[in-house]
C-alpha atoms as a PDB file:
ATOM      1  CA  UNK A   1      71.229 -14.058  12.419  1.00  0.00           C
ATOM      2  CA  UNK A   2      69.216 -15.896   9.878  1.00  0.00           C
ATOM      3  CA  UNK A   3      67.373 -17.960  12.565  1.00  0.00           C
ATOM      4  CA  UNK A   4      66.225 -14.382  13.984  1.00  0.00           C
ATOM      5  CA  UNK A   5      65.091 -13.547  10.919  1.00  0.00           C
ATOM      6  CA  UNK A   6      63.019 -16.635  10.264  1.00  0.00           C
ATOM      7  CA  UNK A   7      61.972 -16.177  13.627  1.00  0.00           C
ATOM      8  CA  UNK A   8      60.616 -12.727  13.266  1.00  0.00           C
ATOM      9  CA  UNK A   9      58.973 -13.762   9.966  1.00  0.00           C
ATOM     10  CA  UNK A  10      57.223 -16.486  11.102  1.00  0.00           C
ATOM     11  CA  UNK A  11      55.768 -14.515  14.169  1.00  0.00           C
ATOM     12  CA  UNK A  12      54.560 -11.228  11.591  1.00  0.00           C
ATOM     13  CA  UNK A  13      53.173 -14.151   9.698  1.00  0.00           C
ATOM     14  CA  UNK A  14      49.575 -14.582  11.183  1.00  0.00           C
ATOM     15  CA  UNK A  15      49.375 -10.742  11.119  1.00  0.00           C
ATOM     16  CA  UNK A  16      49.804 -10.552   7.648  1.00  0.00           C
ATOM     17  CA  UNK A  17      47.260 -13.203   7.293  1.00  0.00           C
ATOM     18  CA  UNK A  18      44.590 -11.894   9.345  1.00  0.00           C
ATOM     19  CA  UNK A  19      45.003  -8.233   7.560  1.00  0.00           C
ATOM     20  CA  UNK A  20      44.592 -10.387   3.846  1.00  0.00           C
ATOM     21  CA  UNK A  21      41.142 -12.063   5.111  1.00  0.00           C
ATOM     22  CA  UNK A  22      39.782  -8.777   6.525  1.00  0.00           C
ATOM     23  CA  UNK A  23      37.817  -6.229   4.313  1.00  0.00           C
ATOM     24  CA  UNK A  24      39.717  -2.975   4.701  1.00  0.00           C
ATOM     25  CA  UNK A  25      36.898  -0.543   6.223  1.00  0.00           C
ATOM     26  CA  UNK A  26      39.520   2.233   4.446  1.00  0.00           C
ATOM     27  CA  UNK A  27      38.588   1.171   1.058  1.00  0.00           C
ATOM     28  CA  UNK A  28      34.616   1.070   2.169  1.00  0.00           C
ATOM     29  CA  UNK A  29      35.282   5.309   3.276  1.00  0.00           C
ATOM     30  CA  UNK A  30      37.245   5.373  -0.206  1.00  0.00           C
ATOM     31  CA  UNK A  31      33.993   4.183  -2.121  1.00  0.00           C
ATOM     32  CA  UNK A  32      31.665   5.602  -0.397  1.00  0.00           C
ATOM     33  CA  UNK A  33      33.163   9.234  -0.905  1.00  0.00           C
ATOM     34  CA  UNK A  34      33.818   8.591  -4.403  1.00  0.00           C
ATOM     35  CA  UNK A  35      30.200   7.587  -5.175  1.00  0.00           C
ATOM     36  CA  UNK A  36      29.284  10.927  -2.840  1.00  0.00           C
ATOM     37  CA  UNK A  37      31.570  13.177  -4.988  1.00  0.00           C
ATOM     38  CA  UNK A  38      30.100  11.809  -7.468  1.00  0.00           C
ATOM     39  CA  UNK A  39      26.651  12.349  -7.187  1.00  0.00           C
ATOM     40  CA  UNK A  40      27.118  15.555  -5.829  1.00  0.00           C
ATOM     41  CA  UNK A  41      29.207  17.273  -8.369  1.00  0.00           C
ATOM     42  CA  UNK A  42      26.582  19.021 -10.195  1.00  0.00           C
ATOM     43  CA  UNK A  43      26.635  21.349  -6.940  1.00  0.00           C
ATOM     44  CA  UNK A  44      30.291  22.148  -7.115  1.00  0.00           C
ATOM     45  CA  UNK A  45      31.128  24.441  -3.651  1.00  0.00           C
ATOM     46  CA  UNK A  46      27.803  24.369  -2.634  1.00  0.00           C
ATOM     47  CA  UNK A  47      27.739  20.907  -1.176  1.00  0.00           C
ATOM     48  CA  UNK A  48      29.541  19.298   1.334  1.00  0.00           C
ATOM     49  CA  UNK A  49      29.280  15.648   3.336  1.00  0.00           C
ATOM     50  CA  UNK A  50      30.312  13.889   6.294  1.00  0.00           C
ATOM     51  CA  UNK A  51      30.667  10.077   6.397  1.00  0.00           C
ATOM     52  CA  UNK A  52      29.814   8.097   9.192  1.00  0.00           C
ATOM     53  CA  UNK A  53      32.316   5.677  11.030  1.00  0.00           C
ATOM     54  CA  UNK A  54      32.348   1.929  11.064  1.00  0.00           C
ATOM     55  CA  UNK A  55      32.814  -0.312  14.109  1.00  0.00           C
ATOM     56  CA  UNK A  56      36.357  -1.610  13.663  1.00  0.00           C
ATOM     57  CA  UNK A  57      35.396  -4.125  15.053  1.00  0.00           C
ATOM     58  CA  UNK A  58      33.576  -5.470  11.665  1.00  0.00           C
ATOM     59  CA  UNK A  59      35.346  -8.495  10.525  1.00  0.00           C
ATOM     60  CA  UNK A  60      34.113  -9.055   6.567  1.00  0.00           C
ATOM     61  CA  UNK A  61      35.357 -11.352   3.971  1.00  0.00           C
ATOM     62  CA  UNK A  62      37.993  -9.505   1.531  1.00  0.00           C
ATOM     63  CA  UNK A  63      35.943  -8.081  -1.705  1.00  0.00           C
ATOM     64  CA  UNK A  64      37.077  -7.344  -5.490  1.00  0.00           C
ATOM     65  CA  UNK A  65      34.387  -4.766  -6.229  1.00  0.00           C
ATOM     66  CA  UNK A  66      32.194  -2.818  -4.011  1.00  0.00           C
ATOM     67  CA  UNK A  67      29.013  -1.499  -5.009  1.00  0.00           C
ATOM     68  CA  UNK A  68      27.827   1.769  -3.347  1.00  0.00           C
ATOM     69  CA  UNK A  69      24.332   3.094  -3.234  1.00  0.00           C
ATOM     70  CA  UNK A  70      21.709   5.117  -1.540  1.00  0.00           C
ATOM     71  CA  UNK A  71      20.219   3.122   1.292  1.00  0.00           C
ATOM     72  CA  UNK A  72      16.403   1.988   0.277  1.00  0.00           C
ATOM     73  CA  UNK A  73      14.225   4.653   1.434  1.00  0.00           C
ATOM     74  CA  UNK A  74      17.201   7.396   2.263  1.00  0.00           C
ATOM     75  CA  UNK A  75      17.246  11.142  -0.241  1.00  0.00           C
ATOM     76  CA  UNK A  76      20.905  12.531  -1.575  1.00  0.00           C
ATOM     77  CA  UNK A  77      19.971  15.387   1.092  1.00  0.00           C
ATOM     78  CA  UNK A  78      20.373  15.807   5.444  1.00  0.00           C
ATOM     79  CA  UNK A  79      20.983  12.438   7.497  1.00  0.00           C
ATOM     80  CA  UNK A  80      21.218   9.982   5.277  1.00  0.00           C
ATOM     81  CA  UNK A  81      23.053   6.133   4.637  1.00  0.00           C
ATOM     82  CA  UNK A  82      24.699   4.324   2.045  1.00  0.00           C
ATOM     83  CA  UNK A  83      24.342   0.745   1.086  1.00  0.00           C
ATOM     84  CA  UNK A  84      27.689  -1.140   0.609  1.00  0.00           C
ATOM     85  CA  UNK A  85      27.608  -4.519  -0.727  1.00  0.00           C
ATOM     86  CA  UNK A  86      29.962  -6.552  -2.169  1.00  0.00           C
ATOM     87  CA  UNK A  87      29.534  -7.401  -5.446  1.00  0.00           C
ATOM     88  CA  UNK A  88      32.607 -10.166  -6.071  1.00  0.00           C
ATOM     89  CA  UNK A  89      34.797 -12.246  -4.092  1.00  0.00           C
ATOM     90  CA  UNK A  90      32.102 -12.087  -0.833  1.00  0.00           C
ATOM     91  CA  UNK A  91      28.466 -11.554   0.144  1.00  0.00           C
ATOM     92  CA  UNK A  92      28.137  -8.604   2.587  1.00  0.00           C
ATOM     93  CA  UNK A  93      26.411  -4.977   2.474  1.00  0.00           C
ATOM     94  CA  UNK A  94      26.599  -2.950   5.350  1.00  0.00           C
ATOM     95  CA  UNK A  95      25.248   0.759   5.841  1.00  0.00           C
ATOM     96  CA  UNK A  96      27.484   3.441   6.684  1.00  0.00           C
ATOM     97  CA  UNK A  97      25.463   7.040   8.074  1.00  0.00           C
ATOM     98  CA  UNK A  98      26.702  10.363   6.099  1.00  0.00           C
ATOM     99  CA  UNK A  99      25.531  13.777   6.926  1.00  0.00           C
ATOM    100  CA  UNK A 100      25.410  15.702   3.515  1.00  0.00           C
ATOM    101  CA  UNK A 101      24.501  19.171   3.626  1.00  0.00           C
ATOM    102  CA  UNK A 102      23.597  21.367  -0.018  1.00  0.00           C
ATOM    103  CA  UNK A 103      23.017  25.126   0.048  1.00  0.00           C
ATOM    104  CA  UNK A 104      20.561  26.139  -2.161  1.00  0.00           C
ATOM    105  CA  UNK A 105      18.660  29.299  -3.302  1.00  0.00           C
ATOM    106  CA  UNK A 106      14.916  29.476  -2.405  1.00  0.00           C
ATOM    107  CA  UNK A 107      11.969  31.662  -2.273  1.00  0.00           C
ATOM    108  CA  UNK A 108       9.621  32.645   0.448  1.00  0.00           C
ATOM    109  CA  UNK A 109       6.864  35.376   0.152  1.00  0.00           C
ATOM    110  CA  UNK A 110       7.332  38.933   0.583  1.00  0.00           C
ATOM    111  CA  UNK A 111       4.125  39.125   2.434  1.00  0.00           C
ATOM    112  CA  UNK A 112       1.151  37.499   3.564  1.00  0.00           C
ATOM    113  CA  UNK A 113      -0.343  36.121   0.190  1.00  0.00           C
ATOM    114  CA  UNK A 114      -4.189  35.180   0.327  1.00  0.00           C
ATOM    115  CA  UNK A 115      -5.755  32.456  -1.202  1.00  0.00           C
ATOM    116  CA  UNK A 116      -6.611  32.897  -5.071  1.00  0.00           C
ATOM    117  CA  UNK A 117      -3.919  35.274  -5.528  1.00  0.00           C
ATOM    118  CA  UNK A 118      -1.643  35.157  -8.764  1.00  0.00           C
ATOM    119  CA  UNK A 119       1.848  35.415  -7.607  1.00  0.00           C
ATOM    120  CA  UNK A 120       3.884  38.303  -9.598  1.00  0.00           C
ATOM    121  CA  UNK A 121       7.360  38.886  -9.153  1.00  0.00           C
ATOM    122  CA  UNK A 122       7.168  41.349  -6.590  1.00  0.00           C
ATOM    123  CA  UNK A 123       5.897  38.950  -4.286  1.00  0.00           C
ATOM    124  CA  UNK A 124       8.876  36.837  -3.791  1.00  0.00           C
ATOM    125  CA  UNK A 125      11.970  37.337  -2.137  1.00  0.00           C
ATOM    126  CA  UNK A 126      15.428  34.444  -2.646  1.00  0.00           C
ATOM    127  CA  UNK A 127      16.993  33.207   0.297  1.00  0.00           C
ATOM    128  CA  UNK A 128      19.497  30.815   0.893  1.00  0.00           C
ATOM    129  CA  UNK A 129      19.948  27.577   2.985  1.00  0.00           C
ATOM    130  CA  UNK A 130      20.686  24.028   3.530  1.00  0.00           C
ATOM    131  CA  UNK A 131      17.854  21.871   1.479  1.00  0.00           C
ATOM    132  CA  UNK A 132      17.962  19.432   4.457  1.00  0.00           C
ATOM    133  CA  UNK A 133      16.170  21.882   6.757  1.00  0.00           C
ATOM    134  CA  UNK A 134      13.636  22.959   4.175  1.00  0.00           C
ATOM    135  CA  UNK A 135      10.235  21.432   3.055  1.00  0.00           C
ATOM    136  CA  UNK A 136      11.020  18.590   0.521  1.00  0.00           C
ATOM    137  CA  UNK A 137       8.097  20.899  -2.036  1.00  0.00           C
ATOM    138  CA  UNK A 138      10.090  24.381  -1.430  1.00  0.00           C
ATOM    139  CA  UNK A 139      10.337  26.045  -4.520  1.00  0.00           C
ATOM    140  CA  UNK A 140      13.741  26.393  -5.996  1.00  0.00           C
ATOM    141  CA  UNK A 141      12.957  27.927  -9.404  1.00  0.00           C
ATOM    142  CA  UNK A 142      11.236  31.325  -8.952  1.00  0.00           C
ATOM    143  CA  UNK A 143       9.770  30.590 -12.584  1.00  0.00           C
ATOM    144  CA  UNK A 144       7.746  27.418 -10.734  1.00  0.00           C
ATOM    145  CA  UNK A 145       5.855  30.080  -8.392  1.00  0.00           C
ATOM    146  CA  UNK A 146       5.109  33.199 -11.033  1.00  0.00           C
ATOM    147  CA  UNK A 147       1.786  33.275 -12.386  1.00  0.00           C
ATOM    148  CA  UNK A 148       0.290  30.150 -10.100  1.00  0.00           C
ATOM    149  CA  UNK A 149      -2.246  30.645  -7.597  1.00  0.00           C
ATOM    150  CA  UNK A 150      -2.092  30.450  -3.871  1.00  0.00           C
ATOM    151  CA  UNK A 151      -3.899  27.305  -2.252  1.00  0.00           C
ATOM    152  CA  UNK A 152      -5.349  28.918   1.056  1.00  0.00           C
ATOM    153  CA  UNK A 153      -2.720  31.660   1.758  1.00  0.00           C
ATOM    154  CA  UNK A 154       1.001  31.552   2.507  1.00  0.00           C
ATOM    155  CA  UNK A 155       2.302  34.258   5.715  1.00  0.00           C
ATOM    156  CA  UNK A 156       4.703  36.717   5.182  1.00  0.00           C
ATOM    157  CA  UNK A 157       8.110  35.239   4.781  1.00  0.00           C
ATOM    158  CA  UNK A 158       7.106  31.446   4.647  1.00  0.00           C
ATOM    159  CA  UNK A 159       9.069  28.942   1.948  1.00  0.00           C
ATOM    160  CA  UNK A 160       6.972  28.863  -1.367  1.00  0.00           C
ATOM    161  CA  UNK A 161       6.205  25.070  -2.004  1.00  0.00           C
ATOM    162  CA  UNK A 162       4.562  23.617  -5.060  1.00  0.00           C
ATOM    163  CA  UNK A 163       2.179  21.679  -3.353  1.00  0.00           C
ATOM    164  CA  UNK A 164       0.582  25.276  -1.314  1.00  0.00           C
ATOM    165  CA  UNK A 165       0.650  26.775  -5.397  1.00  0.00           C
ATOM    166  CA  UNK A 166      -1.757  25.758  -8.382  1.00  0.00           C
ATOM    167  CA  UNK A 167      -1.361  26.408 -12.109  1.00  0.00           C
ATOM    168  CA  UNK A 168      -3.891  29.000 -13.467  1.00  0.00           C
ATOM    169  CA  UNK A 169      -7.021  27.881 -15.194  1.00  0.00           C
ATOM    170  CA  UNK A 170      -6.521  27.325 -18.872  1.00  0.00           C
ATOM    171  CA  UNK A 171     -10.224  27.909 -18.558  1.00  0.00           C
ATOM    172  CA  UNK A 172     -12.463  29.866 -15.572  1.00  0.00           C
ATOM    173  CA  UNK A 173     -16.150  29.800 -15.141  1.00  0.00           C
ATOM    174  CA  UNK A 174     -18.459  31.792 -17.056  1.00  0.00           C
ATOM    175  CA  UNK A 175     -15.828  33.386 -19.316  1.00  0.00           C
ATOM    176  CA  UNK A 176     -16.329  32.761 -23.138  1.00  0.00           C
ATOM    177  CA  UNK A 177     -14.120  29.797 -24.545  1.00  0.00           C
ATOM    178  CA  UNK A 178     -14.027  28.680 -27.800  1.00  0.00           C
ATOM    179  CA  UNK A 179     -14.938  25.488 -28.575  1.00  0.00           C
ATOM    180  CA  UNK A 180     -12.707  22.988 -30.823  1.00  0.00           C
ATOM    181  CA  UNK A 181     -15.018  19.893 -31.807  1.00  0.00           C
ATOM    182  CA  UNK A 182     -13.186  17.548 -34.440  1.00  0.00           C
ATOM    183  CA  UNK A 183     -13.602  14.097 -35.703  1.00  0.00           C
ATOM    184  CA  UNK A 184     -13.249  11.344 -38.488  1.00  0.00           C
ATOM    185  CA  UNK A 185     -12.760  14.135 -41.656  1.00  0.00           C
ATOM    186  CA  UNK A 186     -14.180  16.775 -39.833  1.00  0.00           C
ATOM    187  CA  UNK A 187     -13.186  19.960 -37.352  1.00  0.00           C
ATOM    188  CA  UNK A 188     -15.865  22.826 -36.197  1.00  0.00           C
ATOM    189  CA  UNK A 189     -14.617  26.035 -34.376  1.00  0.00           C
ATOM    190  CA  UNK A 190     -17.813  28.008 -31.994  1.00  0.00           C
ATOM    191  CA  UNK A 191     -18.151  29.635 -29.206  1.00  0.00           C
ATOM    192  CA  UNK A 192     -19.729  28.934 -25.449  1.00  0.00           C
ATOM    193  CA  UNK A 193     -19.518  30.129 -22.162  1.00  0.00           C
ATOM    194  CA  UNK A 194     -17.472  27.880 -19.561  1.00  0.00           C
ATOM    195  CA  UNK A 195     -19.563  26.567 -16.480  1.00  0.00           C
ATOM    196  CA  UNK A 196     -16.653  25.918 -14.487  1.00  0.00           C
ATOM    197  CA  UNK A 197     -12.673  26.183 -13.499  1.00  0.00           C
ATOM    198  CA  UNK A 198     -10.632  24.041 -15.349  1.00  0.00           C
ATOM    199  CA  UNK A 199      -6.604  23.882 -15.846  1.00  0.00           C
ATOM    200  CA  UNK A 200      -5.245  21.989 -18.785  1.00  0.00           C
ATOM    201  CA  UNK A 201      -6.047  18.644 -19.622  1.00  0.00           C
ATOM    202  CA  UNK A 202      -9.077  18.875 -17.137  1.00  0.00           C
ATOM    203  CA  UNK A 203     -12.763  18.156 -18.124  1.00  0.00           C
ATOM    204  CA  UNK A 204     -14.995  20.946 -17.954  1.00  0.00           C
ATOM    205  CA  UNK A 205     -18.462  21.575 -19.302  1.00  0.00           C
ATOM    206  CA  UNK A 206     -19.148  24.623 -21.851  1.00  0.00           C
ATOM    207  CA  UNK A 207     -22.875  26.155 -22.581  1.00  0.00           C
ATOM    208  CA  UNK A 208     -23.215  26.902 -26.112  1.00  0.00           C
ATOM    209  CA  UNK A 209     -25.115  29.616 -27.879  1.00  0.00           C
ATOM    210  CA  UNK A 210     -28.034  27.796 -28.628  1.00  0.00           C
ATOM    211  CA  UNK A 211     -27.778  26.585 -24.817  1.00  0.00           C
ATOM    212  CA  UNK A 212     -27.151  23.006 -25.425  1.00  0.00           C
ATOM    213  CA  UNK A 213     -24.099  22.053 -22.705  1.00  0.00           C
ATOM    214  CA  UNK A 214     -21.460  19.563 -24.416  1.00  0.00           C
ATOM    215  CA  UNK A 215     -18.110  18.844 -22.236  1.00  0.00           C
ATOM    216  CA  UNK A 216     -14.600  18.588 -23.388  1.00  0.00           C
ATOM    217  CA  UNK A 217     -10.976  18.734 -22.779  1.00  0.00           C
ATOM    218  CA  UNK A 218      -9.273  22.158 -21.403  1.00  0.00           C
ATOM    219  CA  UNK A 219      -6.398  23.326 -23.538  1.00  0.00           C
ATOM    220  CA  UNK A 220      -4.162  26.299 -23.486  1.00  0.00           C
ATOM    221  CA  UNK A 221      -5.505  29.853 -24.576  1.00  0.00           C
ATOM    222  CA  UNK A 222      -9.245  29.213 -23.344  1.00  0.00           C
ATOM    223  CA  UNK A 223      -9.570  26.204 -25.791  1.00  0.00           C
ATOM    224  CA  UNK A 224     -12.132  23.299 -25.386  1.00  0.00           C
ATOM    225  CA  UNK A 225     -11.821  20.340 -27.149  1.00  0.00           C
ATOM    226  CA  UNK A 226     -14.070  18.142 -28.068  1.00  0.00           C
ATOM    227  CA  UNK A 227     -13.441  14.500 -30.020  1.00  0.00           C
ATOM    228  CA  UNK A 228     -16.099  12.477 -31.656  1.00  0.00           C
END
């Protein structure tokens, strides 16, 4: 009985072994979904992801502590990949594929909007989909699109995106602006017409009353300022 016994032990033996040297692609999943919930818990019910699968046939060292990341170049969002590496007791990193998928509110137009037009809140309408399938500028926060101007028009129904929108002018052309010209010990408040478009923090030039042009800085409220 006891030589069965050693018998059976010593033939489990090199099993045992070869499961000890081998990385457990279990524990990769495991770290991977942790650093997924994670990142993704801000969402709550709204997102969801789908790890790739490993070839089991991957044969890597053991490792203490894995290190999960975002592959270089990949989003949190759609088709993406993770970077695990081992960060003690081997050197390996392989990528493992996950699907993730976030619904999210987001606004399109009500109806064709034409370029120059100031976007009210009429205008808009909220929808709701997965990011992923959505342009990476769509605008998320209907308090990003009121009051900004439409670059060239948006159709009826199309995704609002910050880069098709423009802040309005903190300044526009040939209104009266007053100008804010300060210095070493000094500050002098007039008045001039603007001779352009300008949004804040922009350079535009200002004809003054006794027609001399000076430029300066855009600020907020149809200010110009000027700094000697």
């Amino acid at each position: 009985m006891l030589f069965r016994l050693l018998l059976a032990l010593l033939l489990l033996c090199p099993f045992a072994l070869a499961a000890e040297s081998r990385q457990s692609l279990e524990a990769i999943n495991d770290a991977a979904t942790r650093f997924l919930s994670a990142q993704l818990d801000s969402y709550g019910p709204r997102a969801s992801f789908q790890l790739g699968r490993l070839d089991n046939r991957l044969n890597l060292a053991p490792c203490q502590k894995l290190d999960v990341q975002l592959a270089q170049g990949n989003r949190l969002i759609g088709n993406t990949s993770l970077r695990i590496s081992c960060g003690k007791g081997a050197r390996w990193a392989v990528n493992l594929p996950a699907a993730i998928s976030i619904q999210s509110d987001y606004w399109v137009s009500a109806r064709a909007l034409p370029g120059g037009y100031e976007i009210t809140e009429n205008d808009i309408e909220k929808r709701t989909a997965d990011l992923a399938t959505l342009p990476a500028t769509v605008i998320v926060d209907f308090t990003q699109a009121i009051g900004r101007t439409v670059i060239g028009g948006i159709p009826a129904a199309a995704p609002l995106r910050s880069d098709l929108l423009r802040a309005p002018y903190a300044v526009k052309v040939n209104e009266y602006v007053k100008v804010l010209a300060s210095g070493q010990g000094f500050e002098v408040a007039s008045e001039g017409r603007a001779l352009g478009n300008a949004n804040e923090g922009q350079n535009v030039s200002v004809k003054m009353a006794t027609g001399a042009i000076v430029q300066g800085v855009a600020r907020a409220s149809g200010t110009v300022e000027i700094r000697y």
